[in-house]
Protein backbone atom coordinates (compact mmCIF):
# COMPACT_ATOMS: atom_id res chain seq x y z
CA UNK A 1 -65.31 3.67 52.90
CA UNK A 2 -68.40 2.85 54.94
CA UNK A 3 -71.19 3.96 54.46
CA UNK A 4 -72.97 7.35 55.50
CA UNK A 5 -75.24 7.95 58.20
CA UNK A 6 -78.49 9.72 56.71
CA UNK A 7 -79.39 11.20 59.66
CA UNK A 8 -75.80 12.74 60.25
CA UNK A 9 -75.64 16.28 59.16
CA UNK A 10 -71.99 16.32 58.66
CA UNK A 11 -70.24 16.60 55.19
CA UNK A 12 -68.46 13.96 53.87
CA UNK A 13 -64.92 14.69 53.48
CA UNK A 14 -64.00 15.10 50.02
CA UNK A 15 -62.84 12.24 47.44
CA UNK A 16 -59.21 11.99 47.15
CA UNK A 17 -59.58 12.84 44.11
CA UNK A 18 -59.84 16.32 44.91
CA UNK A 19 -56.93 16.64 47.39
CA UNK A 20 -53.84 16.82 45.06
CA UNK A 21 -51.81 15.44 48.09
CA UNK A 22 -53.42 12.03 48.94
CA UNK A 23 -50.48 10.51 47.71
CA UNK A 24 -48.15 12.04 50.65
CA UNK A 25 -49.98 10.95 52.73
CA UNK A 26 -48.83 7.71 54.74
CA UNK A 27 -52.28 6.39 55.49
CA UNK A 28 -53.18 6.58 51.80
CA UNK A 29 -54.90 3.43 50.28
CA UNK A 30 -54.17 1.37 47.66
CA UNK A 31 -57.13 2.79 45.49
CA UNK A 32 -56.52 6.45 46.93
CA UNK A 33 -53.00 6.50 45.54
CA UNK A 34 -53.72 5.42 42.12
CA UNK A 35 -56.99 7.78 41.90
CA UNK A 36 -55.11 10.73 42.85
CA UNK A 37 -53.34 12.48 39.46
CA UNK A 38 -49.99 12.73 40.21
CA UNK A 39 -47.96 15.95 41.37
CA UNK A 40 -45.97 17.41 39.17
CA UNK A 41 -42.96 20.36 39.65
CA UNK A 42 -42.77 20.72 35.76
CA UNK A 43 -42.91 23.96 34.89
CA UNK A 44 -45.95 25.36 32.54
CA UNK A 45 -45.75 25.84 29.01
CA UNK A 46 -44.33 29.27 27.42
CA UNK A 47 -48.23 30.25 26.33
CA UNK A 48 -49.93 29.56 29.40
CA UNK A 49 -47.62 31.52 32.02
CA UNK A 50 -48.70 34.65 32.94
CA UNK A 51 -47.42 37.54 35.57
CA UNK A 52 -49.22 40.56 36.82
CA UNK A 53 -46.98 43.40 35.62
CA UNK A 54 -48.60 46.71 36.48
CA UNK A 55 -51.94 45.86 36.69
CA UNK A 56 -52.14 43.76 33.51
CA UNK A 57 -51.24 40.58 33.00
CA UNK A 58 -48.28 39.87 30.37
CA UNK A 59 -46.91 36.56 28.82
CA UNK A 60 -43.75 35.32 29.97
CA UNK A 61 -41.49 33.60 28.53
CA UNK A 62 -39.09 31.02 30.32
CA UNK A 63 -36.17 32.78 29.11
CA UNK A 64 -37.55 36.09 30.16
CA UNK A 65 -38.15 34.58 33.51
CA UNK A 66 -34.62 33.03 33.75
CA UNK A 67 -32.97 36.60 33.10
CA UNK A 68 -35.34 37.82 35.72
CA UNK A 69 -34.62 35.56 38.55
CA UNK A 70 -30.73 35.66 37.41
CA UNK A 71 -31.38 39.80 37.82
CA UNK A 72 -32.61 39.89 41.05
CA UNK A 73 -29.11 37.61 42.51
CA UNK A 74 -27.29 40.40 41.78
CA UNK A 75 -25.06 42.96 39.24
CA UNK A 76 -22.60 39.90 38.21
CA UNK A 77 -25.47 37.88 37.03
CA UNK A 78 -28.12 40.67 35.31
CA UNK A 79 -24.95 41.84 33.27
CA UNK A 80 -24.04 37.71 32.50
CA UNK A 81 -27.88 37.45 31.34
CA UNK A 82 -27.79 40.48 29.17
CA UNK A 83 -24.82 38.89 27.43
CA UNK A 84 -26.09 35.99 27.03
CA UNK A 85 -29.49 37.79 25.35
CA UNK A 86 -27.36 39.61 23.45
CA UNK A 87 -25.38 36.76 22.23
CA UNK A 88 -28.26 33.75 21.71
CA UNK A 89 -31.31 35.93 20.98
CA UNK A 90 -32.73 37.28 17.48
CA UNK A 91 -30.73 40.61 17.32
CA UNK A 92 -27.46 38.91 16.90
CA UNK A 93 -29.09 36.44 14.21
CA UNK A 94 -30.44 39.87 12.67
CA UNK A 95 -27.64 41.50 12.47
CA UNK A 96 -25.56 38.65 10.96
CA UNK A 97 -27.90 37.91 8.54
CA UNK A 98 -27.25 41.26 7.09
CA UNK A 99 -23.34 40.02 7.05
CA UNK A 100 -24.49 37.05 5.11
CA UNK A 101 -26.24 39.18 2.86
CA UNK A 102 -23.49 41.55 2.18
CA UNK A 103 -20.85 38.73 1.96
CA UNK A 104 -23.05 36.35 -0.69
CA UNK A 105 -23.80 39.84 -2.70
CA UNK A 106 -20.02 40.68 -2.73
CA UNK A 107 -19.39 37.41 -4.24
CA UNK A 108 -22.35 38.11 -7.02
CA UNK A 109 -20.04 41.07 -7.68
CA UNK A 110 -16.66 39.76 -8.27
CA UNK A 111 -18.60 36.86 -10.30
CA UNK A 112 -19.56 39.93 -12.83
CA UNK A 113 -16.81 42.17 -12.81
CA UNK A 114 -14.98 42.09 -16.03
CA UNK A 115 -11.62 42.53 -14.31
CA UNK A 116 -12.26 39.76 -11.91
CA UNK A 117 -12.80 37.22 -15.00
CA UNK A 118 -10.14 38.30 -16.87
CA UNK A 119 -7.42 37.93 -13.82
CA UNK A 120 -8.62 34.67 -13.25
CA UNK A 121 -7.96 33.34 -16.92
CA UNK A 122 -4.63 33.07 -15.64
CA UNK A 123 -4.97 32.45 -11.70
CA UNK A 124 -3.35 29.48 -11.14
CA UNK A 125 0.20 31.65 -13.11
CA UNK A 126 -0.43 34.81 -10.21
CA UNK A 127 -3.09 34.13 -7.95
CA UNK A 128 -2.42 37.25 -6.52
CA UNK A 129 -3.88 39.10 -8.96
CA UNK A 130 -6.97 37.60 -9.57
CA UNK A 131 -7.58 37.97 -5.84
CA UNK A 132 -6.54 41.85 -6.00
CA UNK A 133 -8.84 42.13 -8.16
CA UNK A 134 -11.56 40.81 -6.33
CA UNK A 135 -11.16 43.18 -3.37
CA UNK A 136 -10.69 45.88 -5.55
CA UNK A 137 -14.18 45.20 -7.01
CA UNK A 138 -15.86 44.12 -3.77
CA UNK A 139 -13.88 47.02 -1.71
CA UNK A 140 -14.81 49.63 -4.29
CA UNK A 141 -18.15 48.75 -4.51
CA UNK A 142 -18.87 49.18 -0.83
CA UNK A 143 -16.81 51.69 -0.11
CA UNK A 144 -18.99 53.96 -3.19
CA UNK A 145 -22.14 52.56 -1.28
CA UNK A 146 -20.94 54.04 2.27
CA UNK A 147 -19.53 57.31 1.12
CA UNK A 148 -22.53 57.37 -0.91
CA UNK A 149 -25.07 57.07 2.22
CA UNK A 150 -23.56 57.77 4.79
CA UNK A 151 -20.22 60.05 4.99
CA UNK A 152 -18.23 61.50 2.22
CA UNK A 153 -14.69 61.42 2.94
CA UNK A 154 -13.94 63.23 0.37
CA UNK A 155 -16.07 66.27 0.94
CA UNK A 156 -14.42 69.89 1.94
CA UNK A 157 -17.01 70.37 5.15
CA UNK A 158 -18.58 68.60 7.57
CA UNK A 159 -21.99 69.61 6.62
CA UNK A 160 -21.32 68.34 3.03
CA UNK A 161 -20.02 65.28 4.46
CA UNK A 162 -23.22 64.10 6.08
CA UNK A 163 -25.53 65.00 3.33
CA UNK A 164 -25.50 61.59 1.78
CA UNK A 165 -26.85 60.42 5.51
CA UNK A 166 -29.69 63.10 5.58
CA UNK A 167 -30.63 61.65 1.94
CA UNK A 168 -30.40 58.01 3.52
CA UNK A 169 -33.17 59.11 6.05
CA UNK A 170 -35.10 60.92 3.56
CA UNK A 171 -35.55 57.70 1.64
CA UNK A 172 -36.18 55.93 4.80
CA UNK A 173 -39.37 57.90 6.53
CA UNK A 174 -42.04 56.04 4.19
CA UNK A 175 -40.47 52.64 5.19
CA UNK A 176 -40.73 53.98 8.84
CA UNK A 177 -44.33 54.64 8.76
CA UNK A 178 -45.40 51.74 5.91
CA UNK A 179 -43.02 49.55 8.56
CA UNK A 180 -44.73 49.82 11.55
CA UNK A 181 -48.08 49.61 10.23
CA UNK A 182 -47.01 45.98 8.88
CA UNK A 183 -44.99 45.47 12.02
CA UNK A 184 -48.49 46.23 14.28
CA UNK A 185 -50.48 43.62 12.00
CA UNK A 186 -47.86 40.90 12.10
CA UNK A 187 -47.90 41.25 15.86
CA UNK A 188 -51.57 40.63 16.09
CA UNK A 189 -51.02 37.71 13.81
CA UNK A 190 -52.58 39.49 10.50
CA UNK A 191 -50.64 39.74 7.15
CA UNK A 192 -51.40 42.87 6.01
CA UNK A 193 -49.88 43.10 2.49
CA UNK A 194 -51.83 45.96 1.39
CA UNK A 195 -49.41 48.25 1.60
CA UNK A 196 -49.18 49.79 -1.81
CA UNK A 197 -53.41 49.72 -1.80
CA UNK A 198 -52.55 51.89 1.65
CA UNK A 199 -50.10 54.15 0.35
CA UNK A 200 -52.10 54.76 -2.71
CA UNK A 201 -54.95 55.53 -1.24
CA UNK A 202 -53.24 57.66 1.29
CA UNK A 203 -51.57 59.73 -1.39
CA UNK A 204 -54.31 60.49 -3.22
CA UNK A 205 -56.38 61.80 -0.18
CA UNK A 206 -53.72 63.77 0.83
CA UNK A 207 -52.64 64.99 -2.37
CA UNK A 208 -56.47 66.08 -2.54
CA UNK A 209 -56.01 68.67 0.41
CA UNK A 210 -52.67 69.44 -0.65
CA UNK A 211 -54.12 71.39 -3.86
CA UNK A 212 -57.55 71.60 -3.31
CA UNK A 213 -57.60 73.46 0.06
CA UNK A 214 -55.31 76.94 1.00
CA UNK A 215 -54.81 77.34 4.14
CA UNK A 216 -52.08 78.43 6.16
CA UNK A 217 -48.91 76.06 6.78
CA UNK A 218 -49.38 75.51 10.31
CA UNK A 219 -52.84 74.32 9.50
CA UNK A 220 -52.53 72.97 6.06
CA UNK A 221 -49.59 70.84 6.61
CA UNK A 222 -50.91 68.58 9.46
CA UNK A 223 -54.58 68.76 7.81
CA UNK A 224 -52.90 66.69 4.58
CA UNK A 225 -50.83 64.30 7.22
CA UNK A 226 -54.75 63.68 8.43
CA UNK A 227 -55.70 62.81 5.27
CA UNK A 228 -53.32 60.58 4.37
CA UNK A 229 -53.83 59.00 7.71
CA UNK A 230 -57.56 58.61 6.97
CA UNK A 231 -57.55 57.22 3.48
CA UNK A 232 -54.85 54.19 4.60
CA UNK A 233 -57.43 53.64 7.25
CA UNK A 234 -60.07 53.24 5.58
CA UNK A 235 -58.65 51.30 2.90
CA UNK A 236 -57.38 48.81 5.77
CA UNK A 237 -60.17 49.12 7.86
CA UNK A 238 -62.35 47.57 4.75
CA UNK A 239 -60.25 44.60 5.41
CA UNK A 240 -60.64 44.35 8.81
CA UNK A 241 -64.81 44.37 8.49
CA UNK A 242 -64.13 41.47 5.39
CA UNK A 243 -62.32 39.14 7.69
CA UNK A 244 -64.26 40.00 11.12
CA UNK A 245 -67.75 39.27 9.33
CA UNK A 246 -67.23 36.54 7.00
CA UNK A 247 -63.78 35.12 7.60
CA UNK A 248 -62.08 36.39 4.62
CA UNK A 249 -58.38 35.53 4.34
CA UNK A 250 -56.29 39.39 4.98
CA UNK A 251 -53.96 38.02 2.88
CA UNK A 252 -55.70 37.48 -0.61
CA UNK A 253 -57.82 40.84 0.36
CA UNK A 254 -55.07 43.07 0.73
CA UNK A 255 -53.49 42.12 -2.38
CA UNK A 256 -56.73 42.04 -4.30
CA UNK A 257 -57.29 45.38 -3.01
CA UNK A 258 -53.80 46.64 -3.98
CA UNK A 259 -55.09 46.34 -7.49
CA UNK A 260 -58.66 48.24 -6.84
CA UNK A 261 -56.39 50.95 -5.30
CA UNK A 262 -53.88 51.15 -8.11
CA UNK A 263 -56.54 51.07 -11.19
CA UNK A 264 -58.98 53.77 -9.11
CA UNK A 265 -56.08 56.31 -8.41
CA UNK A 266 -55.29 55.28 -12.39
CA UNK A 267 -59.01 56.36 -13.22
CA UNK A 268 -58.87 59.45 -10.76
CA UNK A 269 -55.46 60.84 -12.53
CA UNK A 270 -57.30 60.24 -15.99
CA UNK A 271 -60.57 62.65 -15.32
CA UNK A 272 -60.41 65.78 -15.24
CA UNK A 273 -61.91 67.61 -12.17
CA UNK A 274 -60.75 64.49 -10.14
CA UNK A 275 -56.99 64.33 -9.55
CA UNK A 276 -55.93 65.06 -12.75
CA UNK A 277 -53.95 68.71 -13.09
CA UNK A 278 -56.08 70.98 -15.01
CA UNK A 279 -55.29 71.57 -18.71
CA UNK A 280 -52.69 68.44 -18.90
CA UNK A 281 -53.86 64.86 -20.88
CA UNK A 282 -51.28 63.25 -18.94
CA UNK A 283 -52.30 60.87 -15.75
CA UNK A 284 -50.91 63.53 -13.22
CA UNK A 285 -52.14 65.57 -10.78
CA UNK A 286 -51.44 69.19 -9.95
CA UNK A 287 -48.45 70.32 -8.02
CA UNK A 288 -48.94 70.28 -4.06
CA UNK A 289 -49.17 73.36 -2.63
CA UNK A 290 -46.23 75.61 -0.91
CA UNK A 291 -48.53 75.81 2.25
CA UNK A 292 -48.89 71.66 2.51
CA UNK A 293 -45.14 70.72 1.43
CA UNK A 294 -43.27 70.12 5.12
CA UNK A 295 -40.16 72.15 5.18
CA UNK A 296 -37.08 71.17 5.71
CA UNK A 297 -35.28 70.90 8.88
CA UNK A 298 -31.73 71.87 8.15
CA UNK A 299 -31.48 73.55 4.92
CA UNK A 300 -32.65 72.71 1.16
CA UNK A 301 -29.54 70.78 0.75
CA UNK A 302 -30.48 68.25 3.20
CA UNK A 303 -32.90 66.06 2.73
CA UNK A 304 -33.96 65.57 6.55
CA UNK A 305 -37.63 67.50 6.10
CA UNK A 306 -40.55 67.53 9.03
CA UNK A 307 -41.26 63.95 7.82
CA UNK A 308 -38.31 61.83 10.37
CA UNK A 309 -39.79 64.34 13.05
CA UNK A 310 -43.37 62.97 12.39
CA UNK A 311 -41.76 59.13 11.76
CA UNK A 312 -40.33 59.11 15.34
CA UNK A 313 -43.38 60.19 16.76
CA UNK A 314 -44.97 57.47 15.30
CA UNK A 315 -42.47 55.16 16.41
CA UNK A 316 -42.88 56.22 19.92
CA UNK A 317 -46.44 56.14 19.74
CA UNK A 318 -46.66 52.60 18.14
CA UNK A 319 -43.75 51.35 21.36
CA UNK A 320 -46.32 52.54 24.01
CA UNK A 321 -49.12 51.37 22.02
CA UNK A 322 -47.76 47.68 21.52
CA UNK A 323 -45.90 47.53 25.24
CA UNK A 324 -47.73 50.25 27.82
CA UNK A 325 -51.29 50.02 26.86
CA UNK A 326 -53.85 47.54 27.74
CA UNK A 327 -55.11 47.69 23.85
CA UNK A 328 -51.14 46.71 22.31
CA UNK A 329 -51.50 43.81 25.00
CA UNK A 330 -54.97 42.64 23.52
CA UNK A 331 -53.49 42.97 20.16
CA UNK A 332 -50.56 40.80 21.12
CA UNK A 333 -52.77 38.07 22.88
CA UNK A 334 -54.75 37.61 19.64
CA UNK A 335 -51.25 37.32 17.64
CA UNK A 336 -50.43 34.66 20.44
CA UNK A 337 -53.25 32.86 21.33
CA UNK A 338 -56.72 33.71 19.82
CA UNK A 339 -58.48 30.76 21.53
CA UNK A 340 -57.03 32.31 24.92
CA UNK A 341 -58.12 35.59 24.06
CA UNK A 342 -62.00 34.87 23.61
CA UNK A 343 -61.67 32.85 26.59
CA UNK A 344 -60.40 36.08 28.33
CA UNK A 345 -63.16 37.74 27.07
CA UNK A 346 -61.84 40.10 24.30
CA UNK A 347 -63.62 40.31 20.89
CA UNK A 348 -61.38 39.11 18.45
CA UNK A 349 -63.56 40.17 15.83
CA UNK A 350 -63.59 43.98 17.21
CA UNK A 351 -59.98 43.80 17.96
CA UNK A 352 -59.30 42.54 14.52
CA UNK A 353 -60.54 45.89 12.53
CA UNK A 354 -58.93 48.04 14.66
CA UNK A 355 -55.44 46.21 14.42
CA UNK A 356 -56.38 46.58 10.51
CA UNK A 357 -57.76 49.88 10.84
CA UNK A 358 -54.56 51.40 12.75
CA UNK A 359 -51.67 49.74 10.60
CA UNK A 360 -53.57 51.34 7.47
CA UNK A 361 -53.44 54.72 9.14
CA UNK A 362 -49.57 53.49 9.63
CA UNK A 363 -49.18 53.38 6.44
CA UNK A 364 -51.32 56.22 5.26
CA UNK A 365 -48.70 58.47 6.95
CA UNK A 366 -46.05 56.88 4.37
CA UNK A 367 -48.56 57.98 1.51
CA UNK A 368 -49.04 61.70 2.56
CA UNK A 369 -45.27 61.98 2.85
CA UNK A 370 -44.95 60.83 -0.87
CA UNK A 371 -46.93 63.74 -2.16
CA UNK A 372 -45.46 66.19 1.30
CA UNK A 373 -41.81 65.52 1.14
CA UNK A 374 -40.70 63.41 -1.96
CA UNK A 375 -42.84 64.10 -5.02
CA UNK A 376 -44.80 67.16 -4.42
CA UNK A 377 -44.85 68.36 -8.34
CA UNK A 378 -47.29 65.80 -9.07
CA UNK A 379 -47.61 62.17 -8.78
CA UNK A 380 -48.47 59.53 -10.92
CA UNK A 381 -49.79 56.10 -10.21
CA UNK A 382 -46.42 54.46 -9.27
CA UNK A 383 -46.37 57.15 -6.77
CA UNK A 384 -45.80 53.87 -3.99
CA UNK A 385 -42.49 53.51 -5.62
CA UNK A 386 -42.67 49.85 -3.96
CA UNK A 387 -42.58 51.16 -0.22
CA UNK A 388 -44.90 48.92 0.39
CA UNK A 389 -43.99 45.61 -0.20
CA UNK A 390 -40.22 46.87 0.87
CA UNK A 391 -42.35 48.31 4.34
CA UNK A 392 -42.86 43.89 4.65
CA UNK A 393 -39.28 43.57 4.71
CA UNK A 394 -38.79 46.32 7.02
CA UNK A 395 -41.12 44.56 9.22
CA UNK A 396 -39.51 41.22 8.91
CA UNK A 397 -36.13 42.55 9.87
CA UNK A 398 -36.75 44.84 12.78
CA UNK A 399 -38.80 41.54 14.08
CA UNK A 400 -41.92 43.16 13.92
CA UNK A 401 -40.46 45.55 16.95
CA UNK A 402 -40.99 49.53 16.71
CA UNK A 403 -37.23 50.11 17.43
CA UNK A 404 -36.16 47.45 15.04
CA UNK A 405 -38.24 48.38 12.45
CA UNK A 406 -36.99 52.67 12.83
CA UNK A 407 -33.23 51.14 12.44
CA UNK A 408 -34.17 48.19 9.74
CA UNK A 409 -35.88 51.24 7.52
CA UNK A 410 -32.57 53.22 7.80
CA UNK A 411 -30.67 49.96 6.68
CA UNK A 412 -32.60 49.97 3.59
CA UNK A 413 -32.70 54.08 3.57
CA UNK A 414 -28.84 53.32 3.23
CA UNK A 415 -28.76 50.89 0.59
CA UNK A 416 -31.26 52.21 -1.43
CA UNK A 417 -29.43 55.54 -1.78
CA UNK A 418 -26.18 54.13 -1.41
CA UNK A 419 -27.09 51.78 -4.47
CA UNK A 420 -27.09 54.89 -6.69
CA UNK A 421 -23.53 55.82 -5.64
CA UNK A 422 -22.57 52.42 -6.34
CA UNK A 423 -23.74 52.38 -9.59
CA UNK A 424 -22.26 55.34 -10.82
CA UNK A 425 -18.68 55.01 -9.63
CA UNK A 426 -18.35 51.42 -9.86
CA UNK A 427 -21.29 50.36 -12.76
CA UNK A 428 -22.65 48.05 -10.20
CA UNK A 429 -26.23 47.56 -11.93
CA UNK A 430 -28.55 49.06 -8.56
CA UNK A 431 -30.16 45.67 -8.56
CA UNK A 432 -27.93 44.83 -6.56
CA UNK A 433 -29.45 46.25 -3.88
CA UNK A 434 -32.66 44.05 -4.55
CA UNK A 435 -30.67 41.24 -3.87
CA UNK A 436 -28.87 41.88 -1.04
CA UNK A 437 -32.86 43.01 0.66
CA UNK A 438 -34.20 39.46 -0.68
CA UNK A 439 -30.78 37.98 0.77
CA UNK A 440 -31.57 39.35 4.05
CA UNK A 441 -35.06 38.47 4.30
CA UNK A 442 -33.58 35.04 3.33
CA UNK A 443 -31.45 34.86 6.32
CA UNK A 444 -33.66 36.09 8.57
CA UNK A 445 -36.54 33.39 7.78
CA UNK A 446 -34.02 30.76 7.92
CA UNK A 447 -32.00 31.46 11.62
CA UNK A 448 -31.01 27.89 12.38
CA UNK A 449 -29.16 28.31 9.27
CA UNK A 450 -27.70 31.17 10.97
CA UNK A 451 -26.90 29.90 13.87
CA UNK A 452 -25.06 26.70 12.37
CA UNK A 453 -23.13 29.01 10.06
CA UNK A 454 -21.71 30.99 12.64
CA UNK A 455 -22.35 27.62 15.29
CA UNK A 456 -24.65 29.66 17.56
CA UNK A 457 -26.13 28.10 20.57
CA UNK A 458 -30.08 27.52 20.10
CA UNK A 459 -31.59 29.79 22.89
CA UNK A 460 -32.72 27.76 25.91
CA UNK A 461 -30.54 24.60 24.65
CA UNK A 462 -29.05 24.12 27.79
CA UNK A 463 -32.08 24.38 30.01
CA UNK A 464 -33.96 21.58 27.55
CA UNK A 465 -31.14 19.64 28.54
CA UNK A 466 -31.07 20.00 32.09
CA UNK A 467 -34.88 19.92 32.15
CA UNK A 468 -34.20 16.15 30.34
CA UNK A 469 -31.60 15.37 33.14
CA UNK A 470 -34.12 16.45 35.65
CA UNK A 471 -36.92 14.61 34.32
CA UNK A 472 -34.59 11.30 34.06
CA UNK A 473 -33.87 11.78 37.72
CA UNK A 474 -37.21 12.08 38.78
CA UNK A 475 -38.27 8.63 36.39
C-alpha cells in the first residue's frame, strides 16, 4: 500500500482485515486473501443462538429451529415434525423407561414367587406350566396394582370404582408441590436436595397455625397453606444466601440441613409449650384444627381434598413462571449458561436465592398439606414420609418440566397406592414399588441405553450427518 499523504484529510480505507469479504473480491492480493479470516455458512452452536420471541430473547435449539422452518412449509410437514418429536425426543425415552421398569420388576417377581420355582423344577417335562405360572404371578400382580389405583372392576358403582384413583391423587399432591420445587432448581442448574429439611420445616409452621390460631375456614385454611409456604422458604432461602456469599456447594447444604430440620422439629415435638400436644410425653403435636383441615371435594370417601385444586394452581403458576416471564427465562439462562448470563447483565448471585428461595416455598406447600390433608391428628417427626427425596425422582422423570412433573407425581401416586393392593392380594412385599421408582430413574439417566434397546434414532443423527457431507463438500 503506499504510503499516506499527511496533509490529505481523507480516511484511509479500512484494513482488509475488517471487511469479511476481501476474499471475493477479484482484485484481492496475495497478502489480503490470507489476512482476511475466512467466511463461514456453518451454523452457530446450540448455546449461542438466540431469537427474539415476544420481546425477550429465548435459546434455540437446532432442532427447535428445524421443526420451525419445517412448520412454516406447510400442514404435511408441521404434522411430519411433530411425529418425528414425538418419536426421537425425551417423552418417548420417558415413557419407555417406565416399560423397562415394569418389565425388569415383573421378572424380580416371577424370580420370587413360590409357584414360579416350583413349576420350573420340572420345566424342561411341561414348559407350559412353568410359564403359566409366570403370567399368572406377573398378571396378578399388576392387575391387583391397577384395580388397586386406578379402577375397580369389581366394584357395584361407578363412584366406588374410581375411588382407588381419587386415593392415587391424594398420595400424589405432596410429590406435585415437593416436584416442582426440585424441578424449578434443577432448571436453574441447582440441586436442591433439601426436600425433607423443606417439608419439615413447612409442616411444623403450618401445623403451628393449624392449632394455635382459630379462625374461620375461609381464613384459617389458606393462612396455614402461607405458613407452610413461608417456613420451606426460608429454610431454602438460607441456602441460597450460603452459596450466593461464600460459594457453598447446594448440594452438601441441603442435605446437612435436612438433618438440622429433622433433629429441631425432633426437639420442638419433645417440649412442651412448643409443638408438643399438651398433657402427652409422646413426640407429637396436637390435632389440627377442623377450621385449618381442607375439605374434601367429592365426599369423605374420596380422597381428592382442596389439596390437587391448590397443586394445579401451582403447576400453572410454576409453567408461566419458567416459560412466560422474563424472571423463569433468567432462571433458565443461569441453568444454561452462567458465564452468558453475567455477561447479559443478570446477578447470578441475586437470581440464585430466589431460585432457592421459591422451590423451598414449592415445597413448603407439600409440608402444609401433610399436616392439612393427610395427617391432621398429629404428626411426628417422619411426618416427610420420604416425599422428598421421592419429589427428586418426580423431578427427574417429568424432565424437570411442570407438566411432566404433575403426570410423573401421579405415576408414583399410582404405584405407591397401588403397591398396597398388590401386597395384599398377591403378597408382593410393597418394596417392590421402591424398585421399580429406582428402575425408572435408572432408565431415565441412562437414554442411549434406551434408545439401543428399543434401536431409537439419536435426535439430530441425520442432520450431523448431512452437516459432515456438507462440510466434506465444501473441503
Amino acid at each position: 500500500m503506499t504510503a499516506q499523504d499527511p496533509h490529505n484529510t481523507t480516511p484511509e480505507p479500512p484494513d482488509a482485515t475488517d471487511r469479511p469479504d476481501v476474499t471475493d473480491r477479484p482484485d484481492a492480493t496475495d497478502a489480503e486473501t490470507h489476512t482476511a479470516p475466512p467466511v463461514t455458512t456453518e451454523p452457530a452452536p446450540v448455546d449461542d443462538r438466540l431469537q427474539d420471541v415476544g420481546g425477550a430473547p429465548h435459546l434455540m435449539t437446532d432442532s427447535a429451529a428445524d421443526a420451525e422452518r419445517r412448520a412454516g412449509a406447510g400442514g404435511t410437514d408441521r404434522w411430519q415434525a411433530a411425529m418425528q418429536s414425538i418419536v426421537n425426543g425425551s417423552v418417548l425415552v420417558t415413557v419407555l423407561a417406565v416399560v423397562l421398569a415394569l418389565v425388569a420388576c415383573g421378572i424380580l417377581i416371577a424370580v420370587t414367587d413360590q409357584n414360579v420355582r416350583s413349576a420350573a423344577g420340572y420345566f424342561f417335562a411341561r414348559p407350559t406350566d412353568t410359564l403359566q405360572a409366570i403370567g399368572t404371578a406377573v398378571g396378578g400382580s399388576y392387575a391387583s396394582l391397577f384395580q388397586g389405583s386406578v379402577i375397580n372392576f369389581g366394584a357395584s358403582s361407578f363412584g366406588q370404582a374410581v375411588v382407588p384413583l381419587t386415593r392415587s391423587i391424594d398420595y400424589a399432591v405432596p410429590l406435585i408441590a415437593a416436584g416442582l420445587g426440585i424441578a424449578l432448581s434443577f432448571r436453574a442448574g441447582l440441586f436442591n436436595i433439601g426436600g425433607q429439611g423443606q417439608i419439615l420445616i413447612g409442616a411444623a409452621a403450618a401445623a403451628w397455625v393449624g392449632f394455635a390460631v382459630h379462625l374461620p375456614a375461609a381464613i384459617h385454611i389458606p393462612l396455614a397453606i402461607v405458613a407452610g409456604i413461608v417456613g420451606g422458604a426460608v429454610w431454602a432461602g438460607i441456602v441460597g444466601l450460603l452459596k450466593a456469599r461464600t460459594g457453598a456447594n447446594e448440594v452438601v447444604l441441603t442435605i446437612m440441613l435436612n438433618y438440622v430440620a429433622l433433629y429441631l422439629v425432633s426437639y420442638l415435638l419433645r417440649t412442651p409449650g412448643l409443638l408438643q400436644a399438651p398433657g402427652s410425653t409422646n413426640p407429637i403435636s396436637p390435632a389440627t384444627d377442623p377450621s385449618a383441615v381442607l375439605p374434601s371435594l367429592f365426599g369423605p370417601g374420596y380422597g381428592i381434598d382442596l389439596g390437587f385444586i391448590v397443586a394445579l394452581i401451582a403447576v400453572v403458576v410454576v409453567w408461566w413462571l419458567v416459560n412466560k416471564s422474563s424472571l423463569g427465562f433468567q432462571f433458565r439462562t443461569i441453568g444454561e449458561n452462567p458465564r452468558a448470563a453475567r455477561v447479559a447483565g443478570m446477578s447470578v448471585p441475586s437470581l440464585t436465592v430466589w431460585v432457592l428461595v421459591i422451590s423451598g416455598a414449592l415445597v413448603g406447600i407439600a409440608g402444609a398439606y401433610q399436616v392439612q390433608g393427610a395427617v391432621t391428628t398429629g404428626f411426628t417427626s417422619n411426618i416427610d414420609a420420604g416425599i422428598g427425596f421421592d419429589a427428586i425422582t418426580v423431578a427427574l422423570l417429568g424432565r424437570s418440566k411442570p407438566w411432566g412433573v404433575f403426570w410423573a407425581a401421579l405415576l408414583f401416586g399410582v404405584l405407591k397406592n397401588g403397591g398396597y393392593a398388590m401386597q395384599a392380594a398377591n403378597g408382593i412385599p410393597i418394596d417392590i414399588v421402591s424398585v421399580i421408582q429406582a428402575l425408572i430413574v435408572l432408565f431415565i439417566a441412562a437414554p442411549p441405553l434406551v434408545r439401543a434397546i428399543f434401536r431409537i434414532k439419536q435426535p439430530g443423527a441425520r442432520r450431523t450427518k448431512q452437516n459432515t457431507k456438507r462440510k466434506a463438500v465444501a473441503a
